[in-house]
C-alpha atoms as a PDB file:
ATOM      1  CA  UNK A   1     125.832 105.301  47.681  1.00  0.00           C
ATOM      2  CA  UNK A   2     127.399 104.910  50.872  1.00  0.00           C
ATOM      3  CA  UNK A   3     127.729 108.158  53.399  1.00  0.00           C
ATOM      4  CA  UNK A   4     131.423 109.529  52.955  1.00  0.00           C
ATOM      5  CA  UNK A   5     132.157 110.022  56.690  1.00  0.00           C
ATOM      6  CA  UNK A   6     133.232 107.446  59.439  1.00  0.00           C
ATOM      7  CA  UNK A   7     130.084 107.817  61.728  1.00  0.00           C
ATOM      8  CA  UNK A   8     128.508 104.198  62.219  1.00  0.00           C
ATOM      9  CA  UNK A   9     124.745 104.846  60.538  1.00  0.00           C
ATOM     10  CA  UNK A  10     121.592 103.653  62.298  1.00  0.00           C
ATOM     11  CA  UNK A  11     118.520 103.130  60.203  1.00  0.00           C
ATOM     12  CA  UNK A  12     115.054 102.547  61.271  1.00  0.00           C
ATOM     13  CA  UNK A  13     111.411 101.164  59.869  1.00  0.00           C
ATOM     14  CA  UNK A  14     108.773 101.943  61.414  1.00  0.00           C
ATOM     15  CA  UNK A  15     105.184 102.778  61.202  1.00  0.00           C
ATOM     16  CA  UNK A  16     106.064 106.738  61.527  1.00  0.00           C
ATOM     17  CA  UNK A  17     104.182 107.763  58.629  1.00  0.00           C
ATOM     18  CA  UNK A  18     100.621 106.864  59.670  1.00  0.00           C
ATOM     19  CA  UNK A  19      98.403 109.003  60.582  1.00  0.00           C
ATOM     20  CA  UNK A  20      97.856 107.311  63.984  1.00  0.00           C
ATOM     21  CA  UNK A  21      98.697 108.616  67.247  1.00  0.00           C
ATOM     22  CA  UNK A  22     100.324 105.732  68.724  1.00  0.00           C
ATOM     23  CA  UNK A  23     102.737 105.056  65.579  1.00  0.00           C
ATOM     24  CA  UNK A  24     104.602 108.665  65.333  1.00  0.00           C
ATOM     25  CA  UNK A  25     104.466 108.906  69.066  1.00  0.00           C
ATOM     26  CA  UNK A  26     106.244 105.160  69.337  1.00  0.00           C
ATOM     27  CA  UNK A  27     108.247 106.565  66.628  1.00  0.00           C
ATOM     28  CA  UNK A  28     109.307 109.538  68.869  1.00  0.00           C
ATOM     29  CA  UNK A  29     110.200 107.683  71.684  1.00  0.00           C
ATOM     30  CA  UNK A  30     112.628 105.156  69.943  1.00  0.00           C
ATOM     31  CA  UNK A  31     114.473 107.741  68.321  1.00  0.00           C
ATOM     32  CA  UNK A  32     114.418 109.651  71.770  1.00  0.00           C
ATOM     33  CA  UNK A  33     115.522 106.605  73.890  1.00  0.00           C
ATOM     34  CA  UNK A  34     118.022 105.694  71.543  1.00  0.00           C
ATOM     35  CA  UNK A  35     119.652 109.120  71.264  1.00  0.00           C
ATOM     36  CA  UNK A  36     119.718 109.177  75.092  1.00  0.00           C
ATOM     37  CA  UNK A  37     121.680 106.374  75.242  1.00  0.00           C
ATOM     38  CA  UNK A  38     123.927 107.461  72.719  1.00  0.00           C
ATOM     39  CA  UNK A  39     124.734 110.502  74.076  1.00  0.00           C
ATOM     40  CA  UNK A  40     125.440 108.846  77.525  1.00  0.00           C
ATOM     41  CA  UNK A  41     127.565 105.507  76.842  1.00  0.00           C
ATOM     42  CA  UNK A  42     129.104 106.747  73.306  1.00  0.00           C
ATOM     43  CA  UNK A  43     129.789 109.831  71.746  1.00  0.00           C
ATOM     44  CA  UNK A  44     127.175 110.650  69.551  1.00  0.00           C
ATOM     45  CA  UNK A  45     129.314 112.259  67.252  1.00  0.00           C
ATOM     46  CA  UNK A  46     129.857 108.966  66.191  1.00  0.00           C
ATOM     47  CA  UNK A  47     126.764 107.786  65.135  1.00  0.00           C
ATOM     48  CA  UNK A  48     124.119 109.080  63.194  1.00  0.00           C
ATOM     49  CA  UNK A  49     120.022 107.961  63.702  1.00  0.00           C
ATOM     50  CA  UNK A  50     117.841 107.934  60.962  1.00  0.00           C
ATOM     51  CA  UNK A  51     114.154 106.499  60.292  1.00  0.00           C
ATOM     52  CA  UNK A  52     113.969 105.522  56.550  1.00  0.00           C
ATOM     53  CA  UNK A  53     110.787 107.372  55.368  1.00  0.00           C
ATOM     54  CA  UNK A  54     108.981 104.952  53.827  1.00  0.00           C
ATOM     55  CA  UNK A  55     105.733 104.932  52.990  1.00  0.00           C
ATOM     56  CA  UNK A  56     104.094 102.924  51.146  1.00  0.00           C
ATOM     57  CA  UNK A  57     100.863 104.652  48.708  1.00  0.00           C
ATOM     58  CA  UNK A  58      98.492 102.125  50.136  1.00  0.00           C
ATOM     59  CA  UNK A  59      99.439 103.898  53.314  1.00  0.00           C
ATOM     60  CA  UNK A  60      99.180 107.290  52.229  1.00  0.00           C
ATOM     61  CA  UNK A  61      95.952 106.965  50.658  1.00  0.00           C
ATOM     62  CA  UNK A  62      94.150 105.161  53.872  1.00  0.00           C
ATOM     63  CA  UNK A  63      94.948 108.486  55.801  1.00  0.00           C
ATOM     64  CA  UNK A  64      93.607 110.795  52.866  1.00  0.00           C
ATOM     65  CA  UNK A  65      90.575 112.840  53.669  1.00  0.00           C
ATOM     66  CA  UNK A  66      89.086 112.561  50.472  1.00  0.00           C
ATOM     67  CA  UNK A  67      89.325 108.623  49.457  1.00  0.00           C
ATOM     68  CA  UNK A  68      88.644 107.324  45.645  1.00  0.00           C
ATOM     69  CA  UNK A  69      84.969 106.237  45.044  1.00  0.00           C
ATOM     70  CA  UNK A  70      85.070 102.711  44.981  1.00  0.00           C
ATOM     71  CA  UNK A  71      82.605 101.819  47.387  1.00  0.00           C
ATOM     72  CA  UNK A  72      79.384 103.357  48.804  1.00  0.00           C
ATOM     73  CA  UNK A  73      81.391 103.232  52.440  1.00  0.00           C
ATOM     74  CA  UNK A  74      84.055 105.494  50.632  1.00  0.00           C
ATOM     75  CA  UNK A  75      81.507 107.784  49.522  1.00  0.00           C
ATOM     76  CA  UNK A  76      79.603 107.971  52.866  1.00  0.00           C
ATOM     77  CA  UNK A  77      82.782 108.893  54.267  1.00  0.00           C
ATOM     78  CA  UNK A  78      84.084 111.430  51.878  1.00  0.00           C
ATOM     79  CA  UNK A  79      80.685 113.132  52.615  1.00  0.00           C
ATOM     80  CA  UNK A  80      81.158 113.005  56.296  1.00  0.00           C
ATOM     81  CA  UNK A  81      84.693 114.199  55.969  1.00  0.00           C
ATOM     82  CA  UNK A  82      83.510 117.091  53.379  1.00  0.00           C
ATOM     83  CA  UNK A  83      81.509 118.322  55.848  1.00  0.00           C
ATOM     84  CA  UNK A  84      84.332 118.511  58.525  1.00  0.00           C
ATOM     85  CA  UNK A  85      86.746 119.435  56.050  1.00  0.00           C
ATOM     86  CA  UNK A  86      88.516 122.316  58.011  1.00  0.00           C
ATOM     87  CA  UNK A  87      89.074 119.749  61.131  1.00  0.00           C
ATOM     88  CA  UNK A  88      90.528 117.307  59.151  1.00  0.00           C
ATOM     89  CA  UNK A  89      92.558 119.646  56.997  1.00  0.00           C
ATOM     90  CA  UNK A  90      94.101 120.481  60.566  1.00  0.00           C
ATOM     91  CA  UNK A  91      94.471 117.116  62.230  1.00  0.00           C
ATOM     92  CA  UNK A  92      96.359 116.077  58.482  1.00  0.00           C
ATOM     93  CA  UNK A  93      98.382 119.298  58.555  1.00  0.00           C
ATOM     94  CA  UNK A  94      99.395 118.440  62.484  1.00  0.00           C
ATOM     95  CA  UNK A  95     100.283 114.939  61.772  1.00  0.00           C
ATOM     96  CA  UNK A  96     102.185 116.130  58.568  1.00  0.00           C
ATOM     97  CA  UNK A  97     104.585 118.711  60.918  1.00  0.00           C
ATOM     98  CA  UNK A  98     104.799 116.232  63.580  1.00  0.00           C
ATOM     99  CA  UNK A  99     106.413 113.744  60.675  1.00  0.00           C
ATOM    100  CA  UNK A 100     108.652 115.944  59.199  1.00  0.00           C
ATOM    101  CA  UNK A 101     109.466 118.389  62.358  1.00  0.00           C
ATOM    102  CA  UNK A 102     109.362 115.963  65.434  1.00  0.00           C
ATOM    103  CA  UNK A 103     110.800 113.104  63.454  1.00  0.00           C
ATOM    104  CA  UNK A 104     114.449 112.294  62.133  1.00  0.00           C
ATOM    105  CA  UNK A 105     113.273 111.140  58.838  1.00  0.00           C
ATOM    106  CA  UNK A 106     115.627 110.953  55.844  1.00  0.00           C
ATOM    107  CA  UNK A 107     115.249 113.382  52.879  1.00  0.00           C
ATOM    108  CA  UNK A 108     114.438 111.115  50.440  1.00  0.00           C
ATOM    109  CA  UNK A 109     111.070 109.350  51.048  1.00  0.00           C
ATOM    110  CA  UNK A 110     110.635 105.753  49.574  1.00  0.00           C
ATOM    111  CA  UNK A 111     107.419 103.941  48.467  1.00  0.00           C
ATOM    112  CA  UNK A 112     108.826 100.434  47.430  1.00  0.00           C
ATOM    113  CA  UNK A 113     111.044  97.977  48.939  1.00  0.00           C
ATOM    114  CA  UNK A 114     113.537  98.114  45.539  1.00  0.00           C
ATOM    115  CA  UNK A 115     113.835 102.136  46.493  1.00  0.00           C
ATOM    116  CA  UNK A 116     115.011 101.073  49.952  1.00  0.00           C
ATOM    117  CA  UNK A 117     117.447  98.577  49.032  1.00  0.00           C
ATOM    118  CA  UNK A 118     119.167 101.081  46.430  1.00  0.00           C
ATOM    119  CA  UNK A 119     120.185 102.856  49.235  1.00  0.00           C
ATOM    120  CA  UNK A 120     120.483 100.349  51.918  1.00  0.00           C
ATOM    121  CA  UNK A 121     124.289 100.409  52.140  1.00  0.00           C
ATOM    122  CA  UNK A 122     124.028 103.795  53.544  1.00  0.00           C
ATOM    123  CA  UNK A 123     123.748 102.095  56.636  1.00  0.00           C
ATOM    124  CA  UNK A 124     125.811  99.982  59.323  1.00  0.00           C
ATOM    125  CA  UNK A 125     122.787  99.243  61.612  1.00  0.00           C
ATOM    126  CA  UNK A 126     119.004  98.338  60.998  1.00  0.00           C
ATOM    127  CA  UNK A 127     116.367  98.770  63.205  1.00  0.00           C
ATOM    128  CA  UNK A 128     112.699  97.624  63.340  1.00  0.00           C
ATOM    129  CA  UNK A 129     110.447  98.512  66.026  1.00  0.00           C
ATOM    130  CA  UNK A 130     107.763  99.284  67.405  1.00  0.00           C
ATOM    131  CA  UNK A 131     104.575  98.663  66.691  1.00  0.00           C
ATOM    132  CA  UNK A 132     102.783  96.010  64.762  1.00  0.00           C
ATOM    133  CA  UNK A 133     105.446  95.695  62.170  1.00  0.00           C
ATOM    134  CA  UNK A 134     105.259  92.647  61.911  1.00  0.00           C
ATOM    135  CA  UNK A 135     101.406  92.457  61.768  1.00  0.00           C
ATOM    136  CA  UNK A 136     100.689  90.442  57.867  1.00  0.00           C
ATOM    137  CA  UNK A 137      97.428  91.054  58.179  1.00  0.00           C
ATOM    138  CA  UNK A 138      97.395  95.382  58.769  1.00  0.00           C
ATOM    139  CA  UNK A 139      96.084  97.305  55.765  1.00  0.00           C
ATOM    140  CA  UNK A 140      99.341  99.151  55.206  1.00  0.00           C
ATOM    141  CA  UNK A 141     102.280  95.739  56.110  1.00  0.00           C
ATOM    142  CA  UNK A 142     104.789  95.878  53.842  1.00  0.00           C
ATOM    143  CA  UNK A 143     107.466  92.836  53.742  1.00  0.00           C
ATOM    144  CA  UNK A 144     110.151  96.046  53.835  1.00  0.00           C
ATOM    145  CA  UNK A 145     109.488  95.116  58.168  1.00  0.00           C
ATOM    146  CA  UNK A 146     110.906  92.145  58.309  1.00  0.00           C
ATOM    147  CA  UNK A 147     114.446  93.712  56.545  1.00  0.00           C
ATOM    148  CA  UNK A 148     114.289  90.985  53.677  1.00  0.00           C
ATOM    149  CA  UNK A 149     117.942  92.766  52.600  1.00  0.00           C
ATOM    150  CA  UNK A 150     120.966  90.750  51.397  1.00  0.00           C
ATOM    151  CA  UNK A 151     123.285  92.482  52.697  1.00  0.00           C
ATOM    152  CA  UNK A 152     125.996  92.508  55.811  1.00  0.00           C
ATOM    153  CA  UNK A 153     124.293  94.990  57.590  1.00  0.00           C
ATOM    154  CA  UNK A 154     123.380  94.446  61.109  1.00  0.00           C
ATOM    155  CA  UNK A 155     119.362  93.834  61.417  1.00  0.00           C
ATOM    156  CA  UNK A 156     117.718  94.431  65.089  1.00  0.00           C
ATOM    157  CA  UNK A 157     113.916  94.615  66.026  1.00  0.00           C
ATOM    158  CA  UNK A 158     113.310  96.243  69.230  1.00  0.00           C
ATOM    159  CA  UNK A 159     109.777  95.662  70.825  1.00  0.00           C
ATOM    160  CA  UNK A 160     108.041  94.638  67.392  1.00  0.00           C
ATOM    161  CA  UNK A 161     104.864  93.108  67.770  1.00  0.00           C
ATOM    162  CA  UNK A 162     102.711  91.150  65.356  1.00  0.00           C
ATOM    163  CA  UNK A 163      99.641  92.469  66.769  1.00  0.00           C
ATOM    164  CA  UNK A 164      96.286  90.524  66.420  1.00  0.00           C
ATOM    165  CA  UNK A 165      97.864  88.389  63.992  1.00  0.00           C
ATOM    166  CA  UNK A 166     100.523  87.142  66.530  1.00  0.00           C
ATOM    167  CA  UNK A 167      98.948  83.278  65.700  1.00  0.00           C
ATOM    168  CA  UNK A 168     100.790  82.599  61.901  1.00  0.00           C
ATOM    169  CA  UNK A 169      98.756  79.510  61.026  1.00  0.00           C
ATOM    170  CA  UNK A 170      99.561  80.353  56.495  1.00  0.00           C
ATOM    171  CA  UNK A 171     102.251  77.772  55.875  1.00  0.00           C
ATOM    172  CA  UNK A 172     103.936  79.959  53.302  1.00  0.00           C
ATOM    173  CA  UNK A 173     103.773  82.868  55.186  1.00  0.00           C
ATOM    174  CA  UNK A 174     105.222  81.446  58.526  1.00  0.00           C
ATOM    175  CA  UNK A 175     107.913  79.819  56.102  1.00  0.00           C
ATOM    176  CA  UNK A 176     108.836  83.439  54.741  1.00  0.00           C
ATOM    177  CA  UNK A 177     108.682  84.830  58.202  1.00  0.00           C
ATOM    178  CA  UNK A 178     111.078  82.157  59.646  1.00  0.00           C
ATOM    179  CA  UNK A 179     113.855  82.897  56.915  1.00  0.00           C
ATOM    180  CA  UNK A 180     113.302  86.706  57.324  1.00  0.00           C
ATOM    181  CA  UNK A 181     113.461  86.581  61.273  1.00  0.00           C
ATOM    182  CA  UNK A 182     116.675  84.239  61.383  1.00  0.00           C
ATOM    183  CA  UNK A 183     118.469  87.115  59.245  1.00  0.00           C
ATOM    184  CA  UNK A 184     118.262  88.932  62.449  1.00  0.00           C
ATOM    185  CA  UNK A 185     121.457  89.209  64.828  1.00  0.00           C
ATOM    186  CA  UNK A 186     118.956  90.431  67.594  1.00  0.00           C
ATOM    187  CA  UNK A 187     115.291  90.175  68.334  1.00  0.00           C
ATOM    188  CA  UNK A 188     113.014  91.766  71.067  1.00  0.00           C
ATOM    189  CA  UNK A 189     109.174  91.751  71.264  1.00  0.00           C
ATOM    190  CA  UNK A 190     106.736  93.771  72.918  1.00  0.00           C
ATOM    191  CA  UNK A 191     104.288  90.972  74.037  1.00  0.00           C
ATOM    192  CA  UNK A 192     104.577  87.533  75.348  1.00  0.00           C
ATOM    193  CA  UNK A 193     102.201  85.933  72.589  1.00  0.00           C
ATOM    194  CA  UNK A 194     104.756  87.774  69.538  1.00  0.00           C
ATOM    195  CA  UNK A 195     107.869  86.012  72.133  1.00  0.00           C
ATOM    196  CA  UNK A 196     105.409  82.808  71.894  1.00  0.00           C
ATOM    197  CA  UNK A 197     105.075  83.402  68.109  1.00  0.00           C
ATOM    198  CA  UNK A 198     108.944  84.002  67.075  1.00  0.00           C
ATOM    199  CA  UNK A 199     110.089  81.082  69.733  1.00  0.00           C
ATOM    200  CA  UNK A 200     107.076  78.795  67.615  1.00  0.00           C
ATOM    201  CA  UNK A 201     108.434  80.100  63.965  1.00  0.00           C
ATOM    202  CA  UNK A 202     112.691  80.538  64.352  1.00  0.00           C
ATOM    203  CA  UNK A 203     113.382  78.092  67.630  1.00  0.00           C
ATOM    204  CA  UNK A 204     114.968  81.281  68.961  1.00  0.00           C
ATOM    205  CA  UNK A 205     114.072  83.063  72.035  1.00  0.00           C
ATOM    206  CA  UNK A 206     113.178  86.971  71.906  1.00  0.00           C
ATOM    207  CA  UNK A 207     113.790  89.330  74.725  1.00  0.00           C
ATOM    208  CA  UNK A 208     110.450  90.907  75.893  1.00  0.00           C
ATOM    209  CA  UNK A 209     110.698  94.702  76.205  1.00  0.00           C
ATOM    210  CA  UNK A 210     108.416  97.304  77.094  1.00  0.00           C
ATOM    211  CA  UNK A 211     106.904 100.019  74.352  1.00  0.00           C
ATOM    212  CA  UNK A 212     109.411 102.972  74.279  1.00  0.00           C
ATOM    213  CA  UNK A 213     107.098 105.074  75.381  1.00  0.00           C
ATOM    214  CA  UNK A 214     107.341 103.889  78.682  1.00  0.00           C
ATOM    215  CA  UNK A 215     110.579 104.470  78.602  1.00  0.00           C
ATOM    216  CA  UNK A 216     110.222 108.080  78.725  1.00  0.00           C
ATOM    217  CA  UNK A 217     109.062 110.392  81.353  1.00  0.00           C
ATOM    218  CA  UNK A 218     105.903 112.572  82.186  1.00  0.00           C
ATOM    219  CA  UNK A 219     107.890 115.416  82.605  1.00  0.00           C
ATOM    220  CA  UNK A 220     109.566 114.865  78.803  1.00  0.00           C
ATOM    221  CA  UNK A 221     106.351 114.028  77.087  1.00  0.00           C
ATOM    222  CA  UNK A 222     105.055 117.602  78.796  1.00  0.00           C
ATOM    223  CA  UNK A 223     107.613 119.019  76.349  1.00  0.00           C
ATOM    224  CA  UNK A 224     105.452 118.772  73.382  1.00  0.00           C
ATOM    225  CA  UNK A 225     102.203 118.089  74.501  1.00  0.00           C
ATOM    226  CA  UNK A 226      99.447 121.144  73.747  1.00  0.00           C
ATOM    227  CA  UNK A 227      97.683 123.548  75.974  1.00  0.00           C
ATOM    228  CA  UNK A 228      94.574 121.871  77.145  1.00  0.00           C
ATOM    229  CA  UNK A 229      92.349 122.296  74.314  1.00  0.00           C
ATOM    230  CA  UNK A 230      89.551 125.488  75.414  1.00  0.00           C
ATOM    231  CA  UNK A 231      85.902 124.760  76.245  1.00  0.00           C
ATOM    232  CA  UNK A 232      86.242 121.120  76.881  1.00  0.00           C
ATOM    233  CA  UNK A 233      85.844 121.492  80.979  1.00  0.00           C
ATOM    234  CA  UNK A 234      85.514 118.554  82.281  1.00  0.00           C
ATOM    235  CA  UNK A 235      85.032 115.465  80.860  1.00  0.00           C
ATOM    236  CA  UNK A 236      86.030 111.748  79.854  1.00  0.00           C
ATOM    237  CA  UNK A 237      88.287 110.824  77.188  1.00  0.00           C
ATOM    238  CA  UNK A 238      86.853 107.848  75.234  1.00  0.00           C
ATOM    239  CA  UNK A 239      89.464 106.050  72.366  1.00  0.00           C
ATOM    240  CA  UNK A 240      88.873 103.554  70.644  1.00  0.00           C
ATOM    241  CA  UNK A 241      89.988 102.725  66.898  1.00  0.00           C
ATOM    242  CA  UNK A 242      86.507  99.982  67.036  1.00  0.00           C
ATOM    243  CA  UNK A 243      83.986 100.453  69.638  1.00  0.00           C
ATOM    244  CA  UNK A 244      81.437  97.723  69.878  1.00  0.00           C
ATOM    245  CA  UNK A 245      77.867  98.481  71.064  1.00  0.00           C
ATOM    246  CA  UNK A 246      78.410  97.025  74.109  1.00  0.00           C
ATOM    247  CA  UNK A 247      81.973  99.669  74.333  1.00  0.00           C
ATOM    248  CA  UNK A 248      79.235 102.634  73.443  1.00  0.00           C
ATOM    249  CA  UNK A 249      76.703 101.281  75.858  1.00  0.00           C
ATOM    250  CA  UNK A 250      78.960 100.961  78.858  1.00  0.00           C
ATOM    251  CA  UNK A 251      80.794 104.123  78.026  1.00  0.00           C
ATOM    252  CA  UNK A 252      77.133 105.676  78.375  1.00  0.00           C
ATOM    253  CA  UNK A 253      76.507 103.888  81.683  1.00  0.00           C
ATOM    254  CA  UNK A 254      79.652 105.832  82.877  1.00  0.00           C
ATOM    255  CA  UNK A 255      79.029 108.951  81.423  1.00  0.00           C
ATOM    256  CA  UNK A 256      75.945 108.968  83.314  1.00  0.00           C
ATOM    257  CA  UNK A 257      77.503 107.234  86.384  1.00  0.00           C
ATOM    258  CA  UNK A 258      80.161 110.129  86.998  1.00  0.00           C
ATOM    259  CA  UNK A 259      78.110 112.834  85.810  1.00  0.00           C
ATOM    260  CA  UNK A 260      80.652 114.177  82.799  1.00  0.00           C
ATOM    261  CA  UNK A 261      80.610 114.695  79.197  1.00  0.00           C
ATOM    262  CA  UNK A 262      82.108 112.224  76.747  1.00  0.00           C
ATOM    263  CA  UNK A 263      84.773 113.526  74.480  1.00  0.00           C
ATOM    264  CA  UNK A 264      86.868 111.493  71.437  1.00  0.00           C
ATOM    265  CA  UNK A 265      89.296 112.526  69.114  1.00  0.00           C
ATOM    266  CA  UNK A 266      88.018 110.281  66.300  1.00  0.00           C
ATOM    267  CA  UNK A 267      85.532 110.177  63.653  1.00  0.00           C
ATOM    268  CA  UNK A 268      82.305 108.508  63.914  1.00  0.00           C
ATOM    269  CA  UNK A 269      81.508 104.700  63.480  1.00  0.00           C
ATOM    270  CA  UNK A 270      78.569 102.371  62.576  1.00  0.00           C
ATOM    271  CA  UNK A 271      78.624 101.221  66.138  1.00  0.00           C
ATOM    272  CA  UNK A 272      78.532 104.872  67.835  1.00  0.00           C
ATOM    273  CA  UNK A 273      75.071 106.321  66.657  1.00  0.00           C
ATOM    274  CA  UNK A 274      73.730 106.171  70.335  1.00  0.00           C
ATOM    275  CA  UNK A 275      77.437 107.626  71.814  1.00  0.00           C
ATOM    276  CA  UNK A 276      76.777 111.127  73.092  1.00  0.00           C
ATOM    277  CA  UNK A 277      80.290 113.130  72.738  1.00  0.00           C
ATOM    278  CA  UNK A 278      81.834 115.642  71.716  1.00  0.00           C
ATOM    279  CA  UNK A 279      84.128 114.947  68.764  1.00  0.00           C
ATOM    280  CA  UNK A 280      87.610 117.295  68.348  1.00  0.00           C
ATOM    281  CA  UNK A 281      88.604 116.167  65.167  1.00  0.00           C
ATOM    282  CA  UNK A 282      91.013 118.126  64.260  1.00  0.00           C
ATOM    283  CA  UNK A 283      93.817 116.537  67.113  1.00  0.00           C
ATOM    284  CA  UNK A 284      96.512 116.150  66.111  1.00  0.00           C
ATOM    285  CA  UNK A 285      99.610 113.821  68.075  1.00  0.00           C
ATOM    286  CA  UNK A 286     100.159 116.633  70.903  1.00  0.00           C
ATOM    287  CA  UNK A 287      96.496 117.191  70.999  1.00  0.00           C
ATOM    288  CA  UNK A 288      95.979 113.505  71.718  1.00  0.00           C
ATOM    289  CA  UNK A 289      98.451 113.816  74.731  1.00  0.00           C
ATOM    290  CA  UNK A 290      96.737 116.496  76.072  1.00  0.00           C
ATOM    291  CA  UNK A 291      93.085 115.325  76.082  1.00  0.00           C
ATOM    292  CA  UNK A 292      94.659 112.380  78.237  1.00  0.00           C
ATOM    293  CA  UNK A 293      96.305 114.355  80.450  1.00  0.00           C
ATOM    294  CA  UNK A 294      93.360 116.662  81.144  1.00  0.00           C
ATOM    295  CA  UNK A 295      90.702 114.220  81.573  1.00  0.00           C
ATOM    296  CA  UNK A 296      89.264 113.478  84.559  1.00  0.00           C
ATOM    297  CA  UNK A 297      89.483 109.527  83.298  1.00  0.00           C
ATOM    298  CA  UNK A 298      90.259 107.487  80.208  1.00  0.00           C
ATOM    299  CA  UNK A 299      88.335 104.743  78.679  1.00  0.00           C
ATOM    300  CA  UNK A 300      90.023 102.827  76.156  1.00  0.00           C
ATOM    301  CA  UNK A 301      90.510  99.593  74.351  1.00  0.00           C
ATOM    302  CA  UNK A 302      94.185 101.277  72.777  1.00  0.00           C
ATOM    303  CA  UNK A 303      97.278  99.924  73.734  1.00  0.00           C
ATOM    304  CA  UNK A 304      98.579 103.450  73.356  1.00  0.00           C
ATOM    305  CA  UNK A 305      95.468 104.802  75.037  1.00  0.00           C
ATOM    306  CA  UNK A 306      96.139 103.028  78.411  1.00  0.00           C
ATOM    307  CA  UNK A 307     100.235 103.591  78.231  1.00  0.00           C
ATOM    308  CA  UNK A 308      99.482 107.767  78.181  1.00  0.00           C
ATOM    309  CA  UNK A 309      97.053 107.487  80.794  1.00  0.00           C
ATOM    310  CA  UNK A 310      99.196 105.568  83.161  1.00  0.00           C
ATOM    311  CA  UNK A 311     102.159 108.039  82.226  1.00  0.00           C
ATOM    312  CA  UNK A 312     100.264 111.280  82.569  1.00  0.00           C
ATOM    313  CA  UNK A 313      98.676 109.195  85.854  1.00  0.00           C
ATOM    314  CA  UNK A 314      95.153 109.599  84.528  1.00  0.00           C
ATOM    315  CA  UNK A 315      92.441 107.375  86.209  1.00  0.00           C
ATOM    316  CA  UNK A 316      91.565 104.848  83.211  1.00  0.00           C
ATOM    317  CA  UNK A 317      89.131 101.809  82.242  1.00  0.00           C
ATOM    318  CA  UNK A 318      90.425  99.165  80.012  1.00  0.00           C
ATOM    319  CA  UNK A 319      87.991  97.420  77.536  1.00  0.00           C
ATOM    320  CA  UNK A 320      89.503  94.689  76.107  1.00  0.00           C
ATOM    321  CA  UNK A 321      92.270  95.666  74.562  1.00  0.00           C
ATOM    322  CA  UNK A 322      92.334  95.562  70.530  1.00  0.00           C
ATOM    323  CA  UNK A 323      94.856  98.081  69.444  1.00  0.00           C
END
């Protein structure tokens, strides 16, 4: 099937489905820098932007709030969650508008790469960014990120990152990424190491280029962040998808150091028995804008974390940064 009209079709993977703050908001800010730049070199009448809403089911189950019994962890959890039910019913129901409000996703949503590619011809231009889309080693990768399509269509990654796993030592699997990667009439990266890593795999040299949320003001990301959430006062904003002991025990020292409360927007860890917060589990993307933007300071070891902090100019410590 091939869209009857003569508008030049722009189709994107991403990670827009997960239930993670800094993939839908990456998500939002590539489809809002690109539109900008539609509308101001071309006409945009002549082009349509659409991210390809795949998602995988190993995806949508991780960000379930009640998981399948397989393990005693899953069980612990679901009981945890069970208890907090309402909150997480929110924060799912707030990620869930954000995807299919917020986002230009296409009708049809795919789980498999053989769904995609029946429909791939819809499209003149494919786009992969941001994000660790090219991270083999993340829970929900899918080979669907590295455009593994047969077809003329024109395949560009803007900003993709290979995350932790920018270091491809598998023989097999830096053989498949090399053919997959030299499909591509363009490549950017978001870090020097993933520039290291494609120059070290295809012989070709990627153009570094910043996260596109950076390329979008404070005064646009206002637009749809919430009201500062009610009977927080002050406090500092802790985020962190893996805190160590050490995070929790210098977060602590800080705490106690400025004389404020501890808040986090995530759910509790093996490592965080001793942290003394406040949780607000049920925010959602906006709400994770705004409890950056109203702290009195950030600590972090999120990528994402320390980008909305030094947007909405929020004093900020950086652990080492994991995520």
């Amino acid at each position: 099937m091939i869209f009857l009209d003569n508008k030049k079709h722009i189709g994107v993977l991403t990670f827009h489905g997960a239930h993670n703050y800094g993939s839908v908001l990456q998500a939002y800010a590539l489809q809002t820098v690109i539109n900008k730049y539609l509308n101001e070199e071309f006409d945009k009448k002549d082009y349509s932007y659409t991210i390809i809403n795949f998602r995988k089911k190993e995806q949508k189950d991780l960000y379930k709030i009640i998981k399948k019994n397989k393990n005693l962890g899953n069980i612990i959890g679901n009981v945890y969650n069970l208890i907090h039910y309402s909150d997480f019913k929110k924060k799912f129901d707030k990620f869930e508008n954000f995807i299919n409000n917020k986002l230009l996703i296409s009708k049809k949503e795919y789980e498999t790469i053989e769904e995609v590619k029946n429909d791939i011809n819809k499209y003149n231009y494919l786009l992969v960014g941001s994000d660790q889309i090219w991270n083999t080693g993340a829970f929900d990768f899918d080979w669907i990120y590295y455009l593994p399509f047969e077809n003329k269509v024109k395949k560009v990654s803007y900003a993709a990152s290979f995350g932790s796993s920018h270091k491809i030592c598998d023989g097999k699997i830096k053989e498949k990424v090399s053919y997959y990667l030299n499909k591509f009439d363009n490549i950017s990266v978001r870090e020097s190491v993933s520039a290291l890593a494609v120059k070290e795999i295809t012989k070709r040299e990627p153009e570094v280029l910043i996260d596109p949320t950076l390329m979008i003001e404070k005064e646009e990301w206002d637009k749809i962040t919430s009201e500062k959430i009610s009977g927080l006062g002050e406090y500092i904003f802790f985020y962190s998808l893996g805190p160590s002991k050490k995070d929790i025990e210098l977060l602590n020292q800080i705490s106690d150091k400025l004389n404020l409360p501890i808040v986090i927007s995530n759910t509790a860890t093996r490592n965080d028995k001793s942290l003394r917060a406040k949780r607000v589990l049920s925010a959602g993307p906006e709400d994770f804008l705004s409890l950056i933007k109203n702290a009195k300071m950030v600590c972090t070891t999120s990528f994402h974390g320390t980008v909305f902090s030094i947007i909405f100019e929020t004093p900020f410590f950086l652990y080492e940064c994991r995520k």
